[in-house]
C-alpha atoms as a PDB file:
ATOM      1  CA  UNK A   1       0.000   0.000   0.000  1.00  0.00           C
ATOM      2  CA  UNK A   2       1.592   3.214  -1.001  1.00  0.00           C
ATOM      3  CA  UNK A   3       0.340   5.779   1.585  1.00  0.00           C
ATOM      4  CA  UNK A   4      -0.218   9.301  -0.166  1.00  0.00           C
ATOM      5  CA  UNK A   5       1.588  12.764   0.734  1.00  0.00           C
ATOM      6  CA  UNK A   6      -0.679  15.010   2.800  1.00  0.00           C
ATOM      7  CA  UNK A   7      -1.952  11.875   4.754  1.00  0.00           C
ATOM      8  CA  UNK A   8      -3.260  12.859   8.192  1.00  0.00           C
ATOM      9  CA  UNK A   9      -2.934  11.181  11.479  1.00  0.00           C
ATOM     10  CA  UNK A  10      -5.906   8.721  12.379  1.00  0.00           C
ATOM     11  CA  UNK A  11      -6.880   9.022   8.307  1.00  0.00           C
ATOM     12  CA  UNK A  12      -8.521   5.400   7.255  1.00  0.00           C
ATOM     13  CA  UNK A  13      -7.917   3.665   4.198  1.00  0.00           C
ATOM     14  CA  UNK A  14     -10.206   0.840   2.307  1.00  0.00           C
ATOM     15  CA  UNK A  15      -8.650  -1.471   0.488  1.00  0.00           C
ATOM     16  CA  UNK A  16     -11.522  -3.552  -1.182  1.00  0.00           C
ATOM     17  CA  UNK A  17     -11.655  -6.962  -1.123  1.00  0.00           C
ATOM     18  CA  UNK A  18      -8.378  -7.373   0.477  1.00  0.00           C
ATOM     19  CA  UNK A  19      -9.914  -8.232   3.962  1.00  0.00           C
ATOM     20  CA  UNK A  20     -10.154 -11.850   5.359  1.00  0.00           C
ATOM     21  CA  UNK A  21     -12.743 -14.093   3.845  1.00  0.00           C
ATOM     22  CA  UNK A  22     -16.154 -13.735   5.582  1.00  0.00           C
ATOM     23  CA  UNK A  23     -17.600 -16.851   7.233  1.00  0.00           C
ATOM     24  CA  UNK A  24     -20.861 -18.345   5.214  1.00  0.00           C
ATOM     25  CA  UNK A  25     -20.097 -15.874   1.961  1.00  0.00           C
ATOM     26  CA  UNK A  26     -17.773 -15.704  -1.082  1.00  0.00           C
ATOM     27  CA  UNK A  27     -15.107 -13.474  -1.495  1.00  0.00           C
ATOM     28  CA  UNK A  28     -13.195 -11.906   0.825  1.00  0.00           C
ATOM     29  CA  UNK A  29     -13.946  -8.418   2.703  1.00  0.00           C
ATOM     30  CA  UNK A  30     -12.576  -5.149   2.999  1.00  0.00           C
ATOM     31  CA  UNK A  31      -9.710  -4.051   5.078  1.00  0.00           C
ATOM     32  CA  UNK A  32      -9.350  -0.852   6.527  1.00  0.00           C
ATOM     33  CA  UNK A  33      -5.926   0.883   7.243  1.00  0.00           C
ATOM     34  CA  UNK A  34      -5.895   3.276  10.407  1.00  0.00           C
ATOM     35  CA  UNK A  35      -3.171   5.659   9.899  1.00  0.00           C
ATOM     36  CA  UNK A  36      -0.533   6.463  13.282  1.00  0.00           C
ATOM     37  CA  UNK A  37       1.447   8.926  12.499  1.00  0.00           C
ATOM     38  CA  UNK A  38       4.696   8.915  15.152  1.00  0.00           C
ATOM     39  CA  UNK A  39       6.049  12.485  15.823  1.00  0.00           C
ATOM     40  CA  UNK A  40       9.463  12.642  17.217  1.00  0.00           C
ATOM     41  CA  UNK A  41       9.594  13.798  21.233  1.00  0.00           C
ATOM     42  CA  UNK A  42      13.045  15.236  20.706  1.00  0.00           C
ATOM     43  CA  UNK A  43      14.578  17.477  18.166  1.00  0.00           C
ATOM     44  CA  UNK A  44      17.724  18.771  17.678  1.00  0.00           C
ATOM     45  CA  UNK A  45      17.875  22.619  17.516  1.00  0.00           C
ATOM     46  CA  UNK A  46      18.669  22.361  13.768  1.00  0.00           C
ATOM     47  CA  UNK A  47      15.735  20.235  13.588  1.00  0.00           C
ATOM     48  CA  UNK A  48      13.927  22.546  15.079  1.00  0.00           C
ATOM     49  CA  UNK A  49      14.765  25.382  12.961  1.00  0.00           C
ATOM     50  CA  UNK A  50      14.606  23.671   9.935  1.00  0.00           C
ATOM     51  CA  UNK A  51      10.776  22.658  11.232  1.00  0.00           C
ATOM     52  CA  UNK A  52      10.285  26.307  11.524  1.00  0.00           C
ATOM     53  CA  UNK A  53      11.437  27.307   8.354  1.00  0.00           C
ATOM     54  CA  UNK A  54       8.952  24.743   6.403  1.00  0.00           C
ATOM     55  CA  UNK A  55       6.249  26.063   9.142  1.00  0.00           C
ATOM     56  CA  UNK A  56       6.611  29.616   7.924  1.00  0.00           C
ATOM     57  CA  UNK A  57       7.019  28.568   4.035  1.00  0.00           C
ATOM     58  CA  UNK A  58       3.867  26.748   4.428  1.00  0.00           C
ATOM     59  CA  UNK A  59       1.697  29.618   6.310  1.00  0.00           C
ATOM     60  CA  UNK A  60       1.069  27.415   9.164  1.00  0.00           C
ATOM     61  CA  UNK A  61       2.989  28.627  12.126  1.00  0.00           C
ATOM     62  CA  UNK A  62       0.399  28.198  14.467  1.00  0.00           C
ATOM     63  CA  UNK A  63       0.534  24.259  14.526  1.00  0.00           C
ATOM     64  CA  UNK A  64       4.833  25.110  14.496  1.00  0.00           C
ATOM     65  CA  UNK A  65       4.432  27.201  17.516  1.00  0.00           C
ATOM     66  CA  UNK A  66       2.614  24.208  19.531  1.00  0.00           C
ATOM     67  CA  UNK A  67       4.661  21.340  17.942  1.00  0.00           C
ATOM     68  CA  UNK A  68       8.187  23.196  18.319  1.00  0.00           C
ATOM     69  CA  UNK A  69       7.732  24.397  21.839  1.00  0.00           C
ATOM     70  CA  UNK A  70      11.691  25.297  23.395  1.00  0.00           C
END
């Protein structure tokens, strides 16, 4: 499964008819793919400003301001 850019934390995914095969039916069932998206608990300072320079390129330096907190 190739997850797509832009793909947000706790986003689901169907992939049809790749689930296990139901009980008294043909075929098999969907699965669904929960998306956990892991963000780091430590940063180096360069990580940190480079964070903060992708924030401000992207207009979104409220979320920076919570995520990048000294």
């Amino acid at each position: 499964m190739k997850i797509p850019p832009g793909t947000q934390n706790g986003q689901v995914f169907r992939l049809k008819g790749k689930g296990i095969p139901g009980l008294h039916m043909s075929g098999k069932g969907d699965q669904l793919v929960k998306i956990k998206v892991a963000v780091p608990t430590r940063l180096t300072d360069r990580q940190k400003e480079l964070l903060r320079e992708f924030a401000h390129i992207s207009g979104e330096k409220q979320r920076a301001r919570a995520f990048l907190r000294k």
